[in-house]
N, C-alpha and C. Protein backbone atom coordinates (compact mmCIF):
# COMPACT_ATOMS: atom_id res chain seq x y z
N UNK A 1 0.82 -1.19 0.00
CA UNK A 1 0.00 0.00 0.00
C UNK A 1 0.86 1.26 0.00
N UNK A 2 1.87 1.02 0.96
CA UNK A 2 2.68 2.27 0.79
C UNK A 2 3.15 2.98 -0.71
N UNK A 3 3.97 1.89 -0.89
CA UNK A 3 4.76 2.15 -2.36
C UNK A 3 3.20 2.53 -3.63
N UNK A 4 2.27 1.96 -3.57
CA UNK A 4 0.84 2.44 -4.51
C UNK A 4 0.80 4.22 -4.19
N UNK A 5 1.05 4.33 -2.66
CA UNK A 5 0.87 5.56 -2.73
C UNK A 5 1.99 6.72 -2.73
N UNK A 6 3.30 5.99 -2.65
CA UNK A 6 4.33 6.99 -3.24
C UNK A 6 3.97 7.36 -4.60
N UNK A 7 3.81 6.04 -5.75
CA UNK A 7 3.85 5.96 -7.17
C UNK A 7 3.09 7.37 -7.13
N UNK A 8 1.40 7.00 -6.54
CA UNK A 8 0.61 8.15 -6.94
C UNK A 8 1.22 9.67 -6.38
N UNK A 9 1.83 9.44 -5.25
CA UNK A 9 2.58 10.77 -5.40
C UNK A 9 3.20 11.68 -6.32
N UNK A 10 4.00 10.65 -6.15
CA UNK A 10 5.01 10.81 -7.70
C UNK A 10 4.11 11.37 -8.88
N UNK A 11 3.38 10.61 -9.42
CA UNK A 11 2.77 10.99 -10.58
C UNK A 11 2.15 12.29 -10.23
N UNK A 12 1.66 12.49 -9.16
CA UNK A 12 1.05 14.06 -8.97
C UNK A 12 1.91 15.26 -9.09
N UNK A 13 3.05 14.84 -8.47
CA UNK A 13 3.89 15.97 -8.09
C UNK A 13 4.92 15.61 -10.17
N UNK A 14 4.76 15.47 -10.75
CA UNK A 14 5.15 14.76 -12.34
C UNK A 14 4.29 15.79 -13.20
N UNK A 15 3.14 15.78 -12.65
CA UNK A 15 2.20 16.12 -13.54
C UNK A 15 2.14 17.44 -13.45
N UNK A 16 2.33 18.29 -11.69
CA UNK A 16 2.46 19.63 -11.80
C UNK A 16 3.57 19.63 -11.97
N UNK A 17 4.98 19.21 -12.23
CA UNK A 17 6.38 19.80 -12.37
C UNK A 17 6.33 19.97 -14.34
N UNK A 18 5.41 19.76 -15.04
CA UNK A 18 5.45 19.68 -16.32
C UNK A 18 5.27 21.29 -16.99
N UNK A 19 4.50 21.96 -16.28
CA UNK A 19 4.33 23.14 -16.77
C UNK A 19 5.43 23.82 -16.53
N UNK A 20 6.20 24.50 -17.76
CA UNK A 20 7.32 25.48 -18.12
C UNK A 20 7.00 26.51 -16.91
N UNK A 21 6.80 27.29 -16.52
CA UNK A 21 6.45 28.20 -15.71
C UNK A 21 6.63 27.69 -14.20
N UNK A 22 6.56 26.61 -13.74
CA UNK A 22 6.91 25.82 -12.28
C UNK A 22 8.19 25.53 -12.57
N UNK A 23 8.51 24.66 -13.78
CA UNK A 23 9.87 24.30 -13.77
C UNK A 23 11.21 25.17 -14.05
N UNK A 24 10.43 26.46 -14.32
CA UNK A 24 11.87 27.90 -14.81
C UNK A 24 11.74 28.43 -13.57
N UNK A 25 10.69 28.32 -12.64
CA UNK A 25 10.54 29.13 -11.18
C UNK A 25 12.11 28.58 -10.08
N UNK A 26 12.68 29.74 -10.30
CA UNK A 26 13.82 29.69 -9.38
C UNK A 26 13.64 28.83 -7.74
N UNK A 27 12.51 29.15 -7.37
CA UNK A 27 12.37 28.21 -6.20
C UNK A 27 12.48 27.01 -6.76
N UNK A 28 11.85 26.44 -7.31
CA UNK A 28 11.60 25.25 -8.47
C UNK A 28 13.05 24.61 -8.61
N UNK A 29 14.07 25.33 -9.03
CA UNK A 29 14.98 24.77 -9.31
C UNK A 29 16.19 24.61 -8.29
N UNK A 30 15.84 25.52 -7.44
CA UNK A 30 16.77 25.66 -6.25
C UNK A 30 16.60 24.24 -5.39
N UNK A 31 15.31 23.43 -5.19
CA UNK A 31 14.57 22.80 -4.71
C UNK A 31 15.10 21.45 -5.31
N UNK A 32 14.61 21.21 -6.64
CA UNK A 32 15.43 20.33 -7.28
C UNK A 32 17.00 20.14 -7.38
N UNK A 33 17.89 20.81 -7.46
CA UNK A 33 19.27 20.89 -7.16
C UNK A 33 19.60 20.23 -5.91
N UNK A 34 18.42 20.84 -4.74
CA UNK A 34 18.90 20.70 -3.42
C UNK A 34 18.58 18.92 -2.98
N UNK A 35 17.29 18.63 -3.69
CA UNK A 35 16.48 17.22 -3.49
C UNK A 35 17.50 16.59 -4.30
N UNK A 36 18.20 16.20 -5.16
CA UNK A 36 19.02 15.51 -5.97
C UNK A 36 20.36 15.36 -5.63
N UNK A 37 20.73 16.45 -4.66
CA UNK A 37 22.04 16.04 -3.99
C UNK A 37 21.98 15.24 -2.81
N UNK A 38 20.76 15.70 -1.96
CA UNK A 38 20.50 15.12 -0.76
C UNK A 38 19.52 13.87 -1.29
N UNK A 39 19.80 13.36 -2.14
CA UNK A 39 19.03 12.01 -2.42
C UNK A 39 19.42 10.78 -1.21
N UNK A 40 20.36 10.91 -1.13
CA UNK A 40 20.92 9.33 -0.65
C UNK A 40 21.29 9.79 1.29
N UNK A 41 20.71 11.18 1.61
CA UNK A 41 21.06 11.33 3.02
C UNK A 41 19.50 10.77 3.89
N UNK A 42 20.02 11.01 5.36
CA UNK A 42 18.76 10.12 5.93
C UNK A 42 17.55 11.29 5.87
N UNK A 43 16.70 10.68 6.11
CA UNK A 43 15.40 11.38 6.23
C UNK A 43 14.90 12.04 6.85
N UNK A 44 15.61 12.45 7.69
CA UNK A 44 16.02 13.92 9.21
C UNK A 44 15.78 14.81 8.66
N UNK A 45 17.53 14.29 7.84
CA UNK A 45 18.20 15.83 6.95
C UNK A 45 17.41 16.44 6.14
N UNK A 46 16.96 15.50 5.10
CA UNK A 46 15.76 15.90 4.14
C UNK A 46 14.73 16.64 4.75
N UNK A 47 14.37 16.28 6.12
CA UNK A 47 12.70 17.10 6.76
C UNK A 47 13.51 18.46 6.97
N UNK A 48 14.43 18.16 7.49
CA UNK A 48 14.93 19.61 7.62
C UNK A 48 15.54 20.10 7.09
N UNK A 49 15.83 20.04 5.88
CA UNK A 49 16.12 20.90 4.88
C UNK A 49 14.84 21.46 4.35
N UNK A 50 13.32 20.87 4.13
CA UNK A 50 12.79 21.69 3.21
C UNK A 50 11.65 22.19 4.30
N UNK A 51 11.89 22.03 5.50
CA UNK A 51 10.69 22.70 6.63
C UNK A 51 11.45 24.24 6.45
N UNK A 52 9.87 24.69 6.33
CA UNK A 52 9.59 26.16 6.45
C UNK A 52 10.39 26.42 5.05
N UNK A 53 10.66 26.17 3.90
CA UNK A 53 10.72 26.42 2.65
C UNK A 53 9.32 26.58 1.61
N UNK A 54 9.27 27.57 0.72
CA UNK A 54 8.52 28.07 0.29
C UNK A 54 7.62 26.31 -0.85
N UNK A 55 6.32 26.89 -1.00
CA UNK A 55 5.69 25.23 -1.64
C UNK A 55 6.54 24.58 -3.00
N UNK A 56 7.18 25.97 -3.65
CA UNK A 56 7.91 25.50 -4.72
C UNK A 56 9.22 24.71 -4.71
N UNK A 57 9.71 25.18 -3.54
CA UNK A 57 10.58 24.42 -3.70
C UNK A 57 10.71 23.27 -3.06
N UNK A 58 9.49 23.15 -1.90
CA UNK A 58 9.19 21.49 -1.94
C UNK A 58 8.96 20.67 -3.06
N UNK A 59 8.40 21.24 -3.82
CA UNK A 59 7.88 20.26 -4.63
C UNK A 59 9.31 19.90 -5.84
N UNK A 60 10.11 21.30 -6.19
CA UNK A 60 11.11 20.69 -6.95
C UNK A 60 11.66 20.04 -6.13
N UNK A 61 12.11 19.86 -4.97
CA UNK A 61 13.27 18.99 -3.84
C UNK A 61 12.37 17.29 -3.92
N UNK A 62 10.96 17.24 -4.00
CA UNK A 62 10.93 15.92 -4.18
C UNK A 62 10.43 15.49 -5.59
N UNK A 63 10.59 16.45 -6.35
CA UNK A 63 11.20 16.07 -7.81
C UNK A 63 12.54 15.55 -8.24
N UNK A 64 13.47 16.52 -7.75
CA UNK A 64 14.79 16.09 -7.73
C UNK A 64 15.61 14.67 -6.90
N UNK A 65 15.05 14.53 -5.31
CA UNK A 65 14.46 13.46 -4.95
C UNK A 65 14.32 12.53 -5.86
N UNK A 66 12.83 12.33 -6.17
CA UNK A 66 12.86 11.14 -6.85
C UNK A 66 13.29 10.91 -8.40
N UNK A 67 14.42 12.00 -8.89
CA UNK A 67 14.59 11.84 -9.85
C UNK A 67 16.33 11.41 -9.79
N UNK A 68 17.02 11.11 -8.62
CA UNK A 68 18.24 10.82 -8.54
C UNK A 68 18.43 10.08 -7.58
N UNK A 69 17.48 9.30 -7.40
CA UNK A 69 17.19 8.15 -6.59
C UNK A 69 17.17 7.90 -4.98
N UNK A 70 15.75 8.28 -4.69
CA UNK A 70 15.36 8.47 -3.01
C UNK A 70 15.41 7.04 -2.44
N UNK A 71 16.00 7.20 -1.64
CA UNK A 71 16.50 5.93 -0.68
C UNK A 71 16.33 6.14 0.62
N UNK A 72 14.70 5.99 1.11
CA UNK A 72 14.17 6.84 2.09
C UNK A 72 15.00 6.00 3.40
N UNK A 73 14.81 4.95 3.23
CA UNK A 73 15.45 4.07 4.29
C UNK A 73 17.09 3.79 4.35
N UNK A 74 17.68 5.06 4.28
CA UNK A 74 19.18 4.76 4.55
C UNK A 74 19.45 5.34 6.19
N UNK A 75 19.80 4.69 6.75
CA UNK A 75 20.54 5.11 7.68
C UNK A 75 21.63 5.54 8.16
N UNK A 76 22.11 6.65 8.78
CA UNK A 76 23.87 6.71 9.07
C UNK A 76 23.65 7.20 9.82
């Protein structure tokens, strides 16, 4: 059940990252840069990196996230 409802995440947050205008939005990309480096750190770091960040750039950070491979369950 979980993973059914990441997928559908995913596809939601896919479907709004498609429009040119979200994806040139500097939050947007700041977000994604930031989610794609911090792919592979634990899931602390990640909450606290994008708490109290503006909605755009949540949403690019778990674009970027799941576009450079989220590995929610790593530990260190």
């Amino acid at each position: 059940m979980k993973l059914t409802m990441a997928f559908a995440a995913a596809l939601l947050l896919a479907a709004c990252a498609t429009d040119p205008a979200v994806m040139n939005d500097p939050n947007f990309k700041a977000g994604y840069d930031a989610g794609c480096s911090m792919a592979h750190s634990p899931r602390e770091v990640r909450a606290a990196m994008t708490k109290g960040q503006p909605d755009l750039f949540r949403r690019g950070f778990a674009s970027g996230l799941s576009a450079c491979g989220d590995h929610r369950d790593v530990e260190r």
